[in-house]
Protein backbone atom coordinates (compact mmCIF):
# COMPACT_ATOMS: atom_id res chain seq x y z
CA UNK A 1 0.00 0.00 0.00
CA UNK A 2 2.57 2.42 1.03
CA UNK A 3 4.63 1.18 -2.42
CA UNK A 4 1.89 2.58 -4.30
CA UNK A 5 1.03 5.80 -2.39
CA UNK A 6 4.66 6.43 -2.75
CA UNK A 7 5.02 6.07 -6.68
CA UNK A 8 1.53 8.16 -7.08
CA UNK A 9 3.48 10.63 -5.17
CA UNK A 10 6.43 10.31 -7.01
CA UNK A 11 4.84 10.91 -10.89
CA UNK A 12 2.75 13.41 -9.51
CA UNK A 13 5.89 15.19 -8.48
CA UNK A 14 7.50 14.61 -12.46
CA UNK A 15 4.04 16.22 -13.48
CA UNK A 16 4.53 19.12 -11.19
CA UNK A 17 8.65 19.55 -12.37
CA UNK A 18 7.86 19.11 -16.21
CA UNK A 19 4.82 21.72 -15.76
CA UNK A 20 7.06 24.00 -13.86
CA UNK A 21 9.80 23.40 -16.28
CA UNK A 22 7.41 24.41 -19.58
CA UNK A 23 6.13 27.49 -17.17
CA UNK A 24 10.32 28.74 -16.51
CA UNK A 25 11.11 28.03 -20.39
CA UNK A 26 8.53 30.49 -21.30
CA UNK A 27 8.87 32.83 -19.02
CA UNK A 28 12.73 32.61 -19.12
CA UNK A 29 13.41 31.41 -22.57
CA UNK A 30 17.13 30.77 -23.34
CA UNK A 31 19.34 28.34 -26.20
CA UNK A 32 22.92 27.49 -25.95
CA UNK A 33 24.08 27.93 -29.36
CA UNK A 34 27.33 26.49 -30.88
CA UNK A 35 27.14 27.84 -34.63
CA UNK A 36 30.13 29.39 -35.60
CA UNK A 37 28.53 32.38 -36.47
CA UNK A 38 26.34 32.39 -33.57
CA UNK A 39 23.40 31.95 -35.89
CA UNK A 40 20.86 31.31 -33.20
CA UNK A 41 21.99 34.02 -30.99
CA UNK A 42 20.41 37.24 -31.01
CA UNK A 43 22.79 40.17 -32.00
CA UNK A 44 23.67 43.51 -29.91
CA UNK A 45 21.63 45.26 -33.01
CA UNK A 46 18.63 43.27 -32.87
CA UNK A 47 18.16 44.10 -29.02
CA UNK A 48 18.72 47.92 -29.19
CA UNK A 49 15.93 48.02 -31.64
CA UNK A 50 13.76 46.14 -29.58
CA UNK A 51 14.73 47.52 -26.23
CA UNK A 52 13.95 50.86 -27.80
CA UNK A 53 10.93 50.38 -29.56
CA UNK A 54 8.37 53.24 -28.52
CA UNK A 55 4.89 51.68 -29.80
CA UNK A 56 3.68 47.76 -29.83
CA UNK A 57 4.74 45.75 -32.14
CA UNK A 58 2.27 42.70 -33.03
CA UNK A 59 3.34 39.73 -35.30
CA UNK A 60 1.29 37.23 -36.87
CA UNK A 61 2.86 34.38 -38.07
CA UNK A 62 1.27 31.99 -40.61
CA UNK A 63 2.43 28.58 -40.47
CA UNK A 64 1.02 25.62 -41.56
CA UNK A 65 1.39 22.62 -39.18
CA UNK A 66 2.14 18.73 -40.14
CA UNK A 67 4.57 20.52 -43.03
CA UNK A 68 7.39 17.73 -43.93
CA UNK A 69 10.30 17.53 -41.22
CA UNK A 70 12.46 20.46 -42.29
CA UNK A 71 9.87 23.35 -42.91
CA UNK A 72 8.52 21.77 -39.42
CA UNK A 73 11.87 22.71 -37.58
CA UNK A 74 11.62 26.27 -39.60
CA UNK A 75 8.44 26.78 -37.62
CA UNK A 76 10.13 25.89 -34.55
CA UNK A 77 13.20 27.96 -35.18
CA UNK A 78 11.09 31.12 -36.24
CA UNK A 79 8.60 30.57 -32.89
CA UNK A 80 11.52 30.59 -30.78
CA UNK A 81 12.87 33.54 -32.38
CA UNK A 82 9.81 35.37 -31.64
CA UNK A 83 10.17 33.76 -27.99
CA UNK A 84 13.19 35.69 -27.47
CA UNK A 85 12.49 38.79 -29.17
CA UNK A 86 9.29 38.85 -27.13
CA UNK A 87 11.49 38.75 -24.19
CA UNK A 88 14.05 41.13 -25.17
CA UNK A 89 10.85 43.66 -25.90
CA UNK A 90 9.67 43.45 -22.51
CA UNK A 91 5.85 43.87 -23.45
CA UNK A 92 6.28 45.62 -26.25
CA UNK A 93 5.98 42.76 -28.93
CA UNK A 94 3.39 40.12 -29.32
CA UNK A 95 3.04 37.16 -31.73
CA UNK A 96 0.69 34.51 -32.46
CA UNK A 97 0.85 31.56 -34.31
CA UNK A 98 -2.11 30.95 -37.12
CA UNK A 99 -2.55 27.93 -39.29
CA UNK A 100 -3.99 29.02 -42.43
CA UNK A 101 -5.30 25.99 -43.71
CA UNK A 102 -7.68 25.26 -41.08
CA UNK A 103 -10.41 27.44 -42.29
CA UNK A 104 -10.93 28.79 -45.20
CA UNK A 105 -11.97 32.41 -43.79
CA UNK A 106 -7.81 32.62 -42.00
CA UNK A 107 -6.76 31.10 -45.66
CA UNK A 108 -8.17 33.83 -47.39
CA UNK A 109 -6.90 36.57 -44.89
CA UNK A 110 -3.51 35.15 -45.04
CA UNK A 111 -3.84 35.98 -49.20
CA UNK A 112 -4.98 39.40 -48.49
CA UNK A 113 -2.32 39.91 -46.10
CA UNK A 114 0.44 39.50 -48.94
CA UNK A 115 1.39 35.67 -47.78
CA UNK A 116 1.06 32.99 -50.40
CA UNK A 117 0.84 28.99 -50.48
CA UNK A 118 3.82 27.68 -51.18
CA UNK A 119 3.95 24.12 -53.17
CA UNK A 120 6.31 21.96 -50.47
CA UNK A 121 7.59 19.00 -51.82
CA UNK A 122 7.98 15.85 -49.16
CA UNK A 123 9.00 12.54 -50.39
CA UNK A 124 6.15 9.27 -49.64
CA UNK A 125 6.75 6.13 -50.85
CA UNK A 126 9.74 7.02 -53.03
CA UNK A 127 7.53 9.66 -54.56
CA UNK A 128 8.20 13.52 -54.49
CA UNK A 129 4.71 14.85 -53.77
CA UNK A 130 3.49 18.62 -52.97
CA UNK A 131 1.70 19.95 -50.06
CA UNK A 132 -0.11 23.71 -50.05
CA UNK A 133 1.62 25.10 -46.77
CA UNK A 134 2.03 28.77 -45.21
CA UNK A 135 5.23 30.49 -44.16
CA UNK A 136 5.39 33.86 -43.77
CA UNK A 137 4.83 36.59 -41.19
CA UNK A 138 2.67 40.53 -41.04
CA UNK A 139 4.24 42.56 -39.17
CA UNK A 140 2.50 45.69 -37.68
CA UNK A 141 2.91 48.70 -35.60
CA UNK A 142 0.50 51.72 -35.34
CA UNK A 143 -1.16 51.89 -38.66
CA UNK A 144 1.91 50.45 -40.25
CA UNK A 145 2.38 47.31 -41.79
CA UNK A 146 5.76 45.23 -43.57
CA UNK A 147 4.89 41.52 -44.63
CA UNK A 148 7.41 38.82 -44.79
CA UNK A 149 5.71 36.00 -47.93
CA UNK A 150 7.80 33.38 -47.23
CA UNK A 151 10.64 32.25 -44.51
CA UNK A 152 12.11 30.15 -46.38
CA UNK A 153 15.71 29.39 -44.08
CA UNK A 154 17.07 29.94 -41.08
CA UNK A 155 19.78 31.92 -42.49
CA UNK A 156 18.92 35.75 -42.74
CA UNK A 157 15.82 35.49 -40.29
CA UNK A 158 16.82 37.19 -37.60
CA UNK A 159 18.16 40.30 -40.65
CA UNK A 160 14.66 39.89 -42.19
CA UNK A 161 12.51 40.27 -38.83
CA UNK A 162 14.43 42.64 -37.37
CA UNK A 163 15.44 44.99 -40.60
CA UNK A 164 11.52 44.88 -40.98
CA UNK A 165 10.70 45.59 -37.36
CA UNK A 166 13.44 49.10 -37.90
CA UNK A 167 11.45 49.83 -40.96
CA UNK A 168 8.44 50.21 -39.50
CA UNK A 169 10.45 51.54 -35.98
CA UNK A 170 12.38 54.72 -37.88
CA UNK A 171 10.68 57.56 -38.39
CA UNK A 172 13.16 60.05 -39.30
CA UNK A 173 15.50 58.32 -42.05
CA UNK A 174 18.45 59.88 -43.37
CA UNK A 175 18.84 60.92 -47.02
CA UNK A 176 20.74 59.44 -48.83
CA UNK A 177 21.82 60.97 -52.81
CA UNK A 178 22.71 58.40 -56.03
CA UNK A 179 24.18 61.28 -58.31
CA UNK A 180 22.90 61.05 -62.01
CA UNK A 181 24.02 63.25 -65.07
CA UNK A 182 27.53 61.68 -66.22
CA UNK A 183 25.93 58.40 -67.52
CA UNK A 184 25.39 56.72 -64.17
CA UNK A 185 22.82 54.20 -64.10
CA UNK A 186 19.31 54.80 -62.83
CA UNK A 187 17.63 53.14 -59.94
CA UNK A 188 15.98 50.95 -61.53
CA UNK A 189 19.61 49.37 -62.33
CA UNK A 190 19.96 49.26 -58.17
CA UNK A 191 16.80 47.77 -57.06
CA UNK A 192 18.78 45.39 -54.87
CA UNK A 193 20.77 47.82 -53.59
CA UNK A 194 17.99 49.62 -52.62
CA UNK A 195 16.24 47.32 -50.95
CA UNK A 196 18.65 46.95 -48.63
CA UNK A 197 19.29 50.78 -48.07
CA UNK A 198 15.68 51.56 -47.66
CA UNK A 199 15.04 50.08 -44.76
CA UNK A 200 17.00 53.27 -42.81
CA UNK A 201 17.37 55.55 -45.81
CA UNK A 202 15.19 57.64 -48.08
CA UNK A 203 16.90 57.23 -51.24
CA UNK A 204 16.49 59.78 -54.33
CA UNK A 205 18.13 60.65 -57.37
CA UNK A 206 19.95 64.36 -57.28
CA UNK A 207 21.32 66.00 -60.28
CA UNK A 208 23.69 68.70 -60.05
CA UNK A 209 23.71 71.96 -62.04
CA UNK A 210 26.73 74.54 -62.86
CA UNK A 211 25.42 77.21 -60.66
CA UNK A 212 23.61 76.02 -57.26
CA UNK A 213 24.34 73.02 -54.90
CA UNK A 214 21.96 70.87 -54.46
CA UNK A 215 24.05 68.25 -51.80
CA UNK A 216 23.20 70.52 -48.60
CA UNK A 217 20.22 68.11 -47.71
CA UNK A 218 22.10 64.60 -48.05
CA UNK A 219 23.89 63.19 -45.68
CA UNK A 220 25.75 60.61 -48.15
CA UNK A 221 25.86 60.63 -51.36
CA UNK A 222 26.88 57.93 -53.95
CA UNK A 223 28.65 57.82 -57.50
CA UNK A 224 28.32 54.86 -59.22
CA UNK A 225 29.94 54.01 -62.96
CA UNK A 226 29.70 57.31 -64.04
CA UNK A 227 30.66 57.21 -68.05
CA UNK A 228 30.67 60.94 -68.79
CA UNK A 229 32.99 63.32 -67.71
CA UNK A 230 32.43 65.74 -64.92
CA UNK A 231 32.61 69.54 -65.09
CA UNK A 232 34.70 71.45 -62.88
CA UNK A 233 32.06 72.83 -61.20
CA UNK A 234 30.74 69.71 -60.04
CA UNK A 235 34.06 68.77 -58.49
CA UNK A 236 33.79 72.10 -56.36
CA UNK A 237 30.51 71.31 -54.86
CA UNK A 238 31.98 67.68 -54.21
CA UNK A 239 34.77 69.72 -52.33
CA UNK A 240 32.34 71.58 -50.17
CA UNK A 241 30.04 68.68 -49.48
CA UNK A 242 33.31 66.70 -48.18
CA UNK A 243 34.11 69.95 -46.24
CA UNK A 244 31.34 70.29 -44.37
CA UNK A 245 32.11 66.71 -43.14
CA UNK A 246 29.15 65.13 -45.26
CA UNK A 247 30.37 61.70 -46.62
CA UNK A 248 31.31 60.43 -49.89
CA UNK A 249 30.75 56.80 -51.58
CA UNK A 250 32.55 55.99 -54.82
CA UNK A 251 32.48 52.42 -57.33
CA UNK A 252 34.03 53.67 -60.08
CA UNK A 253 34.95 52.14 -63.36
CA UNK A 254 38.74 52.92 -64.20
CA UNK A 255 38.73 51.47 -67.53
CA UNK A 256 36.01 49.67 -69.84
CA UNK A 257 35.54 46.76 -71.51
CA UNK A 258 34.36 46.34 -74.94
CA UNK A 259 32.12 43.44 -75.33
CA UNK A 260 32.23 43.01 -79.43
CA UNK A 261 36.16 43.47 -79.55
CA UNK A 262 37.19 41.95 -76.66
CA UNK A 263 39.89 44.60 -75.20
CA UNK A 264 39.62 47.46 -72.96
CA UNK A 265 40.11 51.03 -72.87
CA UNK A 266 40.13 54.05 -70.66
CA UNK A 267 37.25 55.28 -69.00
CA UNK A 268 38.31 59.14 -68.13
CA UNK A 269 35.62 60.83 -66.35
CA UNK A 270 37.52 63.63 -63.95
CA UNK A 271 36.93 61.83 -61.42
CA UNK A 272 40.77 60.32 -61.16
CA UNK A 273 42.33 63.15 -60.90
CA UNK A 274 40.35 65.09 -58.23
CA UNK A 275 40.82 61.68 -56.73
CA UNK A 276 44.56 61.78 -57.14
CA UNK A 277 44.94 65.06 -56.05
CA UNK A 278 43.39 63.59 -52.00
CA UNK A 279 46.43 61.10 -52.59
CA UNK A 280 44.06 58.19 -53.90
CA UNK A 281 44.90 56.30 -56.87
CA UNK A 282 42.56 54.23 -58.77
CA UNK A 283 45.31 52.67 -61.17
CA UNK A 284 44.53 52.31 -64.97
CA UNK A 285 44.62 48.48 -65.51
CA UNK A 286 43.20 45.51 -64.95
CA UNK A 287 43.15 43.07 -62.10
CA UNK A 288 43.24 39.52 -63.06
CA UNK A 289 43.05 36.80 -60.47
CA UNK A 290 43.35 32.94 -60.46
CA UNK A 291 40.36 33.06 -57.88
CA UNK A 292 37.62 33.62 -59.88
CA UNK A 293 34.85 32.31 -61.79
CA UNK A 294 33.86 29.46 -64.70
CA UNK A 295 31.89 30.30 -68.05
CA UNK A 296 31.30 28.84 -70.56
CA UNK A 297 32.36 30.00 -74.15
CA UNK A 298 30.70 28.73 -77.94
CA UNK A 299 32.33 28.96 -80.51
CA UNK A 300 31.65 27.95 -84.45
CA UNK A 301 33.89 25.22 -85.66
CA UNK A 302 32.70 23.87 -89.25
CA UNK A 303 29.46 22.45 -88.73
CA UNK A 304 28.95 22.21 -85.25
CA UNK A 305 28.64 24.72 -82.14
CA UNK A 306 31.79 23.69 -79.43
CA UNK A 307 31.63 24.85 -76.03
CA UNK A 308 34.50 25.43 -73.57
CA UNK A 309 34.58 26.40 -69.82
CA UNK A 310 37.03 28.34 -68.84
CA UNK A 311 37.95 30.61 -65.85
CA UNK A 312 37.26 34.05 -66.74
CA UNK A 313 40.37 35.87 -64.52
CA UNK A 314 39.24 39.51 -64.86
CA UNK A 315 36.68 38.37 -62.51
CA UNK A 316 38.35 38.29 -59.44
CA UNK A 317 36.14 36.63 -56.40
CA UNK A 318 37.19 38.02 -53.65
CA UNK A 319 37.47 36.65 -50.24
CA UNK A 320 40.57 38.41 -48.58
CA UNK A 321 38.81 41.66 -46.62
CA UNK A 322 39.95 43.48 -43.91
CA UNK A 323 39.60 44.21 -40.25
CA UNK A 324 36.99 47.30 -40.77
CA UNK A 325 32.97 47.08 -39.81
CA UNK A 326 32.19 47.45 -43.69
CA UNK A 327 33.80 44.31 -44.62
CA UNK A 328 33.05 42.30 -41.26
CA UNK A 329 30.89 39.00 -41.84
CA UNK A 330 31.35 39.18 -46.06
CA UNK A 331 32.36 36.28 -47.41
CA UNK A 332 33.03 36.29 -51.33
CA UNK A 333 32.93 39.59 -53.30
CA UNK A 334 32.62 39.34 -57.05
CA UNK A 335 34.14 42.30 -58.86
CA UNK A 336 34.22 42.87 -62.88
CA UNK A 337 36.78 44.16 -64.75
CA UNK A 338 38.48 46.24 -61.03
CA UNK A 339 41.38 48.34 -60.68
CA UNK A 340 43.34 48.22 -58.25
CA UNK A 341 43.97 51.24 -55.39
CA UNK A 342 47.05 53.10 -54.12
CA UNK A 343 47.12 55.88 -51.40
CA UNK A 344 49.59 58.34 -51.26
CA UNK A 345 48.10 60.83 -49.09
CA UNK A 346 49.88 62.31 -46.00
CA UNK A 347 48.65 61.54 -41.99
CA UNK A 348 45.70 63.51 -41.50
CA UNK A 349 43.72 60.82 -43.20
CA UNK A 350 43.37 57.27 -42.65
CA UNK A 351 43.29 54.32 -45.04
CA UNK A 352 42.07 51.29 -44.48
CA UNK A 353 41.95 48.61 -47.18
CA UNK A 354 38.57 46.71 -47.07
CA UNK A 355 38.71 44.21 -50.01
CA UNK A 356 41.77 42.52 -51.94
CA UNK A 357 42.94 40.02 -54.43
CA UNK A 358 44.14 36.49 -53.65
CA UNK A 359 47.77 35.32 -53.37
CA UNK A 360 47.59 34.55 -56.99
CA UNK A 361 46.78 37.76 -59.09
CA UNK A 362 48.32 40.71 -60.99
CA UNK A 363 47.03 43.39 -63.10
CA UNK A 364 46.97 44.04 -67.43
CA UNK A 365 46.56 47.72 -68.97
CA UNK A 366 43.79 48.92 -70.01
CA UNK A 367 44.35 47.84 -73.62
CA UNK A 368 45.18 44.67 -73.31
CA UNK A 369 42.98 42.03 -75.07
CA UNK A 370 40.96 39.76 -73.42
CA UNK A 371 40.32 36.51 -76.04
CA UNK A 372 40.20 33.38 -73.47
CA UNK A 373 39.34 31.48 -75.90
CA UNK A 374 42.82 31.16 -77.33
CA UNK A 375 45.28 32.74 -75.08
CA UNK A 376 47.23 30.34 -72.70
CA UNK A 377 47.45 31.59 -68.84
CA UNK A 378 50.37 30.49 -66.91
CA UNK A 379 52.21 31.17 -63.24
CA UNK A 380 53.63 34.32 -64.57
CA UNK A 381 50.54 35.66 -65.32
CA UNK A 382 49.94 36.27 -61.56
CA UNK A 383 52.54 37.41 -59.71
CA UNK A 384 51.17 39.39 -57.16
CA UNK A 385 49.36 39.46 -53.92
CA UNK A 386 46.79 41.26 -52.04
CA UNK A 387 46.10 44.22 -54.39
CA UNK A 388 43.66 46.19 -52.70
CA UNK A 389 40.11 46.86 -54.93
CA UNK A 390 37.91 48.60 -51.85
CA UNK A 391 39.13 50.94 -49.23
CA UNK A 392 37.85 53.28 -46.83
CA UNK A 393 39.29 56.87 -45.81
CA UNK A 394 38.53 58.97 -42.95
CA UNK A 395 40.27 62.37 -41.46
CA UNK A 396 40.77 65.57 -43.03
CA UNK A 397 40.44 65.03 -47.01
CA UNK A 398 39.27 68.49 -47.96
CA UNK A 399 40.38 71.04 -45.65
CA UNK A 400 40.21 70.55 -41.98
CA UNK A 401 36.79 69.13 -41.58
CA UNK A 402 36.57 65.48 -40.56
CA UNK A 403 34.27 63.69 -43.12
CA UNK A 404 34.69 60.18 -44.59
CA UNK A 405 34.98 58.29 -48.66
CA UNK A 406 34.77 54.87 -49.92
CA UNK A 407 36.18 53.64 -52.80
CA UNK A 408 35.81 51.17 -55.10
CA UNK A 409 37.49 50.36 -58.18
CA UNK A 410 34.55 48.82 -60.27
CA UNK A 411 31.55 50.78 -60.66
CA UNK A 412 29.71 47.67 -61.68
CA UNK A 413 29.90 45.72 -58.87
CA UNK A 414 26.04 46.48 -56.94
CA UNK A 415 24.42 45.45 -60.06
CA UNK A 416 26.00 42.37 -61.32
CA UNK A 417 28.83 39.64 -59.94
CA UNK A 418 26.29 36.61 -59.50
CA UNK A 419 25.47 33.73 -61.57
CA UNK A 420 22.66 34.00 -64.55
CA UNK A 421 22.62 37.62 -64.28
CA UNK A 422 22.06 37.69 -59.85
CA UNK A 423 23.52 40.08 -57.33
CA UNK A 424 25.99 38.46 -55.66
CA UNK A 425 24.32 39.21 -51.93
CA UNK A 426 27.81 40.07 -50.48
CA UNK A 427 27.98 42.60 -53.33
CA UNK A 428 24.97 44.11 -52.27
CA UNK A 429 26.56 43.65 -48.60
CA UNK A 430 29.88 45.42 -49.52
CA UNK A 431 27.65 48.67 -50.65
CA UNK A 432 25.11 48.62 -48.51
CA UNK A 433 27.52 48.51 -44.93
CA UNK A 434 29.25 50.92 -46.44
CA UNK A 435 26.83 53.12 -46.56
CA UNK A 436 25.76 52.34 -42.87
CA UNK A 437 29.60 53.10 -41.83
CA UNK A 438 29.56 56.49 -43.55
CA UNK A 439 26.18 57.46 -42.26
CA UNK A 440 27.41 56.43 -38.60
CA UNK A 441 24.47 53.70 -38.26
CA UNK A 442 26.67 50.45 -37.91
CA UNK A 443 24.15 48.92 -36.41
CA UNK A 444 22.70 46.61 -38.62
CA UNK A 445 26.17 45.59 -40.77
CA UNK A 446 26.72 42.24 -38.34
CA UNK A 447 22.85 41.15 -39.49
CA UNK A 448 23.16 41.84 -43.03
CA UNK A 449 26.20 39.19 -43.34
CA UNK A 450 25.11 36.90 -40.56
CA UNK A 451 25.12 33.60 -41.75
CA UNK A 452 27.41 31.34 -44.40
CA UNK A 453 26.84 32.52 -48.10
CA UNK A 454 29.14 30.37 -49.68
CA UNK A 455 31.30 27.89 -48.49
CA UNK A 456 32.25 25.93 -51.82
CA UNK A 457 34.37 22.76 -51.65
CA UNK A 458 35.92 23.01 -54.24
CA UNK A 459 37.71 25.66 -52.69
CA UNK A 460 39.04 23.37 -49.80
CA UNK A 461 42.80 21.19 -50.15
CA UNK A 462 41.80 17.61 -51.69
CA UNK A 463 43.29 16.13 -48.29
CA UNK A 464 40.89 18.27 -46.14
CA UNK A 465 37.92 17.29 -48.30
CA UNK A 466 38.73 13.85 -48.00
CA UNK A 467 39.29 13.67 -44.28
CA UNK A 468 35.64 15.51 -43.86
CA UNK A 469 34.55 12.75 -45.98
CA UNK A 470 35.69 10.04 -44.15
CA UNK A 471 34.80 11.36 -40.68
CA UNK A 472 31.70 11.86 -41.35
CA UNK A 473 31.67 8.23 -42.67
CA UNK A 474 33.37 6.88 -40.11
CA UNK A 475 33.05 8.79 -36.69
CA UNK A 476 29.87 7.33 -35.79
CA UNK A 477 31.43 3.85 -36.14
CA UNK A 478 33.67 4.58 -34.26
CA UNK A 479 32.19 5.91 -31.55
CA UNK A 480 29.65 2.62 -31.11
CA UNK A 481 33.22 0.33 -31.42
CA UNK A 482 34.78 2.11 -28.45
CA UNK A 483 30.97 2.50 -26.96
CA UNK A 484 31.21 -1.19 -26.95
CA UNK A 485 34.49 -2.12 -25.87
CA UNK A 486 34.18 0.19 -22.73
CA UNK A 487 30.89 -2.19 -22.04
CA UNK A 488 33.07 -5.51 -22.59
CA UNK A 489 35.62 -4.20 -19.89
CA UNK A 490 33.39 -2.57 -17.70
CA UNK A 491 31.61 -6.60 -17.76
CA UNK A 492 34.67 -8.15 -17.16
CA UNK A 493 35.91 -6.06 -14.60
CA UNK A 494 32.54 -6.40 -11.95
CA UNK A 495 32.74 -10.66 -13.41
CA UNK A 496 36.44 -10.12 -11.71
CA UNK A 497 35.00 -8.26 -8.48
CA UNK A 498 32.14 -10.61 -8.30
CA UNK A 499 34.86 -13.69 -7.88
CA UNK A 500 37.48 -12.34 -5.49
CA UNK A 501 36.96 -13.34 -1.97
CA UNK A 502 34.67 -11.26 0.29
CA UNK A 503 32.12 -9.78 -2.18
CA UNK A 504 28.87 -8.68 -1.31
């Protein structure tokens, strides 16, 4: 009798620890997290904005449930996301959780709302069949609303939630210029770009005249490929926007390539001079690099179309960036037809290299052809190191005014550097954190490159690849072998104690 009173009282007390247990985890939600990138820990950015938040923030999330086994731990992942930001907000953010495809009625408001069905494949039976399921998230505060249509990985939640939670959280954004009238491209050109900038800038166009300024409003303004040349009256109102410590960003194309004759040629806008006279150089060649991409090249021979991949070196990938908040967390930059960057200023300003080429690269003038088809690279084509492509200045570089520049020495590189015609996100990255650094709002630079981009193996030594390959094989063999030898001696050794003389 007293057997069984005492195990009544003993799973009633589990029932009251696991109850109390679910009670603390929600109240006092935490995750050890041993990413390398700390990918499931909130960063320093994320809880300023939500610390500081001065009006409610309510998020609906609209998940399906019983989605196949990975979307199922995306729900998790995203819940307890929201779990911690809840907590970090103290009050001031809410969430729910809302399975669309229960009713029709929440189905259709999901729709409204700007988040779509996604077809989710899951395999049954050795068949690949589709499921309708919901993933995405409305985000509201005041009369203001941002929707997220689909999260579709863990990797860039935490930017997307929390860039959209600042979007809705800043009132008074900064302006930020793109200068047009020298052949720049238009915005339409920069929609990725912009994306990214808009969710702490206002962004407009500004066009400068011979007479009147029209910088005095922007806090930043940005050249990009300009093609045309620049009158001198232009570079004087450049001087005084630099002088009254406003801030400066520059991708510039040094020299262009000609598509149809395959070889380059100058591209003399002004702009390297008045550069050269602030002691920074933007050099007139090309950089060619061994670390870069693979097309693929057709050519007509007789009857038949051949096609040939080959590495196409005056597209350096770059992947060696320095110690500077612009270039913290990017991972592969992929530049077109750079130039490389010397300083030769004096001590009042500081340089500070944020991007160069690989171990393996060296530079061509501007004129040189560019046929990969039949030219033969070697060794000596590359025989120098760490040239840099993207650097950062700040100190006195017009007059005595403290005001900051970035420069880049490919104009192209925010609209192109991807495969099939895509931004390269770290492109985007490089731009867009630069930006943020010369606008003094840091804050959100360690979001927008949390999380691997790329991490190619073919990149990796042979030997490394192939001891990944077998531990991965092998470890968990290995592990039950020695599992099961430790339970073979730890047999024999209480068989041993159970013979000796004396044991109880």
């Amino acid at each position: 009798m007293r057997s069984k009173t005492t195990i009544k009282y003993f799973i009633i007390l589990i029932l009251g620890v696991i109850i109390l247990l679910n009670i603390l985890s929600n109240r006092f939600f935490f995750r050890l997290d041993f990413t390398e990138d700390n990918r499931y820990t909130l960063s320093k950015s994320t809880k300023d904005i939500l610390k500081n938040l001065q009006q409610p923030v309510t998020i609906t999330a609209y998940f399906s449930k019983n989605l196949p086994p990975d979307f199922d731990i995306l729900r998790r992942d995203f819940k307890d996301m929201l779990i911690e930001y809840s907590n970090v907000a103290k009050g001031m953010l809410v969430y729910e959780f809302i399975d669309p495809t229960k009713e029709q009625e929440i189905e259709q408001e999901a729709v409204q709302a700007g988040i779509m069905p996604q077809n989710i494949p899951s395999r049954e039976k050795n068949e690949i069949k589709f499921q309708k399921g919901f993933m995405g998230a409305y985000i509201q505060m005041g009369e203001e609303t941002i929707v997220i249509p689909v999260i579709e990985s863990a990797i860039g939640m935490e930017y997307n939630l929390t860039t959209s939670i600042k979007k809705l959280a800043v009132l008074d954004k900064p302006l930020v210029g793109i200068l047009q009238g020298h052949g720049e491209p238009g915005l339409q050109q920069l929609q990725d770009a912009l994306s990214s900038l808009e969710v702490l800038y206002r962004v407009e166009t500004v066009t400068l005249t011979d007479s009147t300024s029209e910088l005095d409003k922007y806090q930043t303004l940005a050249i990009i490929a300009p093609k045309d040349s620049f009158p001198r009256s232009h570079f004087e109102q450049l001087d005084a926007f630099l002088g009254r410590g406003s801030k400066l960003f520059l991708a510039i194309n040094r020299v262009g390539a000609s598509e149809d004759r395959q070889f380059g040629q100058p591209v003399n806008t002004g702009l390297e001079t008045w550069l050269s006279e602030k002691g920074i150089d933007i050099n007139n060649n090309y950089i060619v690099d061994a670390q870069c991409p693979t097309v693929t090249l057709q050519s007509q021979r007789d009857n038949y179309v051949s096609i040939q991949p080959v590495q196409f070196f005056y597209f350096p990938v770059i992947s060696n960036f320095g110690d500077h908040p612009i270039s913290s967390g990017l991972e592969q930059v992929m530049f077109e037809f750079a130039s490389s960057l010397n300083f030769a200023g004096d001590s009042s300003v500081r340089f500070y290299p944020l991007a160069k080429t690989s171990e393996n690269s060296g530079t061509k003038t501007s004129y040189s052809i560019y046929d990969l088809a039949s030219r033969q690279w070697s060794e000596s084509d590359f025989p120098l190191s760490g040239l840099t492509v993207a650097a950062a200045l700040e100190g006195n570089i017009v007059g005595n005014v403290y005001s900051r520049m970035v420069v880049v020495g490919d104009g192209d590189f925010p609209m192109g550097g991807g495969q099939g015609g895509q931004t390269n996100p770290d492109n985007i990255s490089l731009m867009a954190n630069s930006i943020d650094w010369l606008s003094d709002d840091t804050g959100l630079i360690e979001l927008r490159t949390k999380g691997a981009t790329s991490r190619p193996l073919d990149e990796l030594e042979d030997g490394k690849i192939t001891f990944l390959k077998y531990l991965n094989f092998l470890l968990p063999l290995l592990l039950i072998i020695f599992y099961g030898i430790y339970r073979i001696q730890r047999k024999q050794t209480l068989r041993i104690k159970r013979m000796e003389a004396g044991y109880v």
